[in-house]
Structures are given as structure tokens and as C-alpha cells.
C-alpha atoms as a PDB file:
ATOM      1  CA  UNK A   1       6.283   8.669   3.516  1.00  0.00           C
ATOM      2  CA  UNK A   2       8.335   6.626   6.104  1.00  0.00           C
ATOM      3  CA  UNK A   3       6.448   3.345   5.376  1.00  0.00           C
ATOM      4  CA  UNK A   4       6.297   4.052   1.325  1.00  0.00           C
ATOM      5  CA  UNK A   5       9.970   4.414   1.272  1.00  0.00           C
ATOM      6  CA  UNK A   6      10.147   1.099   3.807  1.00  0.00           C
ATOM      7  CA  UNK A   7       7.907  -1.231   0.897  1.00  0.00           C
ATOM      8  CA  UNK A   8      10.235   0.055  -1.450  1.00  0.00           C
ATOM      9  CA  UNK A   9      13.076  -0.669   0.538  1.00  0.00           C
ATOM     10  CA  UNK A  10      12.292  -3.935   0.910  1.00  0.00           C
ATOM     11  CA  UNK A  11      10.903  -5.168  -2.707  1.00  0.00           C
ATOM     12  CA  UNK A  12      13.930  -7.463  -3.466  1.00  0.00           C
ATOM     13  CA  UNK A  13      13.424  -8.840   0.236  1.00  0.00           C
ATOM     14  CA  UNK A  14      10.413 -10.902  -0.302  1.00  0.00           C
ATOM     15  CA  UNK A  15       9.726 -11.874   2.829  1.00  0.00           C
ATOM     16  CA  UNK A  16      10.565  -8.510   4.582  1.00  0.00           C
ATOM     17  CA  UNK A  17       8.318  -6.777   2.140  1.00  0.00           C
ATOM     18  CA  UNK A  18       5.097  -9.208   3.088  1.00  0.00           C
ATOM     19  CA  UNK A  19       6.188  -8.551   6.986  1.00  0.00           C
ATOM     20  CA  UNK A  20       6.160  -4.391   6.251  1.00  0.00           C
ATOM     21  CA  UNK A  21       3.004  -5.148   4.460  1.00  0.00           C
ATOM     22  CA  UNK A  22       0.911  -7.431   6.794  1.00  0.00           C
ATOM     23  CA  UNK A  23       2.008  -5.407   9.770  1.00  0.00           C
ATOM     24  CA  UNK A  24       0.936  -1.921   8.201  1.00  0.00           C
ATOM     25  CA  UNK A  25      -2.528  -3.853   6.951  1.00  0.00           C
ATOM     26  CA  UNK A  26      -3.524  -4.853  10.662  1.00  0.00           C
ATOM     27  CA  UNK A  27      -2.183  -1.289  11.919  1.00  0.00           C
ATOM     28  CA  UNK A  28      -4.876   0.221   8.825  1.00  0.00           C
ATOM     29  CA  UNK A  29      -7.541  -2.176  10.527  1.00  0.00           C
ATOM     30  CA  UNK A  30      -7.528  -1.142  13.621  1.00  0.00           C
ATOM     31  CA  UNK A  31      -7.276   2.572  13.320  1.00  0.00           C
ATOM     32  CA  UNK A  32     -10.573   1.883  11.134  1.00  0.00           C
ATOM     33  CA  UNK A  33      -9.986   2.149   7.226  1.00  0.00           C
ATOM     34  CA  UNK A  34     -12.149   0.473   5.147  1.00  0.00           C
ATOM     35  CA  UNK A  35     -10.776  -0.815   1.484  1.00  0.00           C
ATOM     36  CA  UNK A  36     -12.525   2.329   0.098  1.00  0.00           C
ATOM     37  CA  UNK A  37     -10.183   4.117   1.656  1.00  0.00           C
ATOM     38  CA  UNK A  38      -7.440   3.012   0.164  1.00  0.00           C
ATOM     39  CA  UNK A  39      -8.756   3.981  -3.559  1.00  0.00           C
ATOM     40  CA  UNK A  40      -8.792   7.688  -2.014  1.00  0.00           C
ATOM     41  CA  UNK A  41      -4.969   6.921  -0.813  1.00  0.00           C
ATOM     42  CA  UNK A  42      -3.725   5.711  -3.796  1.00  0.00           C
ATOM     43  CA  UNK A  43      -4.756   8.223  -6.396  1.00  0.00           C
ATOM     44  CA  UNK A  44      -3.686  10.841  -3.625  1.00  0.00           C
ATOM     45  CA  UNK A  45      -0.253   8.874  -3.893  1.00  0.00           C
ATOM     46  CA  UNK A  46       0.074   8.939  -7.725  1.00  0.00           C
ATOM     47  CA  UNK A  47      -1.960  12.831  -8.132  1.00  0.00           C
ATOM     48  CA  UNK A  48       1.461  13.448  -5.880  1.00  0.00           C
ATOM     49  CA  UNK A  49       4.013  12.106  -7.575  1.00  0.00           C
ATOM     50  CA  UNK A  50       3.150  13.255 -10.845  1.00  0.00           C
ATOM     51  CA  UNK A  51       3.361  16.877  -9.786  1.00  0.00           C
ATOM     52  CA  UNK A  52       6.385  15.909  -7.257  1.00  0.00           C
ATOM     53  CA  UNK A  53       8.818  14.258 -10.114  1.00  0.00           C
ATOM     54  CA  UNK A  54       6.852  16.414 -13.314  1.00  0.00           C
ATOM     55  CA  UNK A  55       8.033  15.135 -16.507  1.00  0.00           C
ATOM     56  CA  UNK A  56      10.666  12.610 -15.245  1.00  0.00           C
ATOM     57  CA  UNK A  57       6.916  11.127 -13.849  1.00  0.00           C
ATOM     58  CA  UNK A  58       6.597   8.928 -17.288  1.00  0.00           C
ATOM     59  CA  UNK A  59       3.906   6.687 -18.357  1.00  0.00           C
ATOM     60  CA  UNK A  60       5.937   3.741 -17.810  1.00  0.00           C
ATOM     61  CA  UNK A  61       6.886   5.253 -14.346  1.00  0.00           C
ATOM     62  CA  UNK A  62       3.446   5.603 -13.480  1.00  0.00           C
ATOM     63  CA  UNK A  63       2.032   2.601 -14.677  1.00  0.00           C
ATOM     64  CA  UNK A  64       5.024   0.471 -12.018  1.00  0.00           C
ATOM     65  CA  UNK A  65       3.887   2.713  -9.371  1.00  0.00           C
ATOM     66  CA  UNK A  66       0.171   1.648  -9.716  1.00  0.00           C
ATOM     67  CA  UNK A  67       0.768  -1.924 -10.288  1.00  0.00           C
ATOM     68  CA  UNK A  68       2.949  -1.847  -7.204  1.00  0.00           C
ATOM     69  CA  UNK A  69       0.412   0.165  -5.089  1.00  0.00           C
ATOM     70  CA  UNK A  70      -2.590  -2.275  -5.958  1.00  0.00           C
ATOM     71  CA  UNK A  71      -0.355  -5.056  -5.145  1.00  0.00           C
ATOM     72  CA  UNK A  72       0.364  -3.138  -1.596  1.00  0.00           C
ATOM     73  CA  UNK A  73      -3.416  -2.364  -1.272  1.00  0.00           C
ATOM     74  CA  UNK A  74      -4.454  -5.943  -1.954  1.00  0.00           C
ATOM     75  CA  UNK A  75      -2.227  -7.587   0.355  1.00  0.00           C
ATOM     76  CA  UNK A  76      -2.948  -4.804   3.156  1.00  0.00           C
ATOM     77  CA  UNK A  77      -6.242  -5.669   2.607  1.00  0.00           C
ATOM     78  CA  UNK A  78      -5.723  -9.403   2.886  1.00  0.00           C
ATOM     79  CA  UNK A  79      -3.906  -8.707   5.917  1.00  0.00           C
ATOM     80  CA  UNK A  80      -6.709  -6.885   8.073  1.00  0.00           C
ATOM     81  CA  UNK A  81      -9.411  -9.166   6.371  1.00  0.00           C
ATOM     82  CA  UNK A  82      -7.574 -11.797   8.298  1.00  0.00           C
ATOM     83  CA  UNK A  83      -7.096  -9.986  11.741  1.00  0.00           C
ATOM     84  CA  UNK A  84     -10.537  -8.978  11.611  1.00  0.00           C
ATOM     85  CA  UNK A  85     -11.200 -13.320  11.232  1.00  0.00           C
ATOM     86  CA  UNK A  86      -8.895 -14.380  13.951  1.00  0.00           C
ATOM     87  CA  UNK A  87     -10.567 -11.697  16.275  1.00  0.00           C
ATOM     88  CA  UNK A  88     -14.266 -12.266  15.505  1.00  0.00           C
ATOM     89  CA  UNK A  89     -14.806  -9.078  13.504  1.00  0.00           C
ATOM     90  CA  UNK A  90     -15.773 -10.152  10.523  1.00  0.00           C
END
């Protein structure tokens, strides 16, 4: 919860924001998740907040928390996609 309340933190602060996310990415990598993994983390993420927040959880609510989650997930992604290059992994 640490790092989710870190990225949103930081989402004016562009360039913090890719830092938190690139870091946490290569981190992911190494302790060996796979992109599938993060499907399983983000509906866990969302499943949680709707029951956390109830009906203040609207649709519009939801809808900006998966759009920023995918964006997270993609560029996490990216991120240990690259390490995994500039190591030989891939």
C-alpha cells in the first residue's frame, strides 16, 4: 500500500512518477513476476477498493483507477522488459 500511495503521490511529478515506476518494475523482475501476474494484482487492487470505499467507489472512480493501473502495469512492464535486455535475460 506504501508504493500505491507513492504513484499517487507523485502523478503531477512526471518525472518522479516514471522513477517510482521503473524502479518498482525492475524490483517486480527480479523477485520473478511475470506480466500475468500483474492481471491477478490489479483486479485484486480494484475487487479491494470497491468493497474498501463501497458506494463512494463510483463508476467514474473506478474506471480512473483502472486506466491509471494499466498505465502503471504497462510501464512496470516496460521497465523489467528492459532490465531483463541490458542483463541478457531476455
Amino acid at each position: 500500500m506504501d508504493m500505491i500511495a507513492a504513484i499517487v503521490g507523485a502523478l503531477d511529478e512526471r518525472e518522479l512518477f516514471q522513477s517510482i515506476i521503473g524502479h518498482t518494475g525492475r524490483q517486480h523482475a527480479r523477485f520473478g513476476v511475470n506480466p500475468s501476474h500483474f492481471v491477478a494484482f490489479g483486479d485484486a487492487l480494484i475487487w479491494s477498493l470497491e468493497h474498501q470505499f463501497g458506494p463512494a467507489f463510483t463508476p467514474e472512480l473506478r474506471e480512473a483507477w483502472i486506466a491509471l493501473y494499466n498505465a502503471v502495469r504497462s510501464e512496470m512492464i516496460r521497465a523489467a522488459q528492459d532490465a531483463a535486455c541490458r542483463s541478457g535475460r531476455s
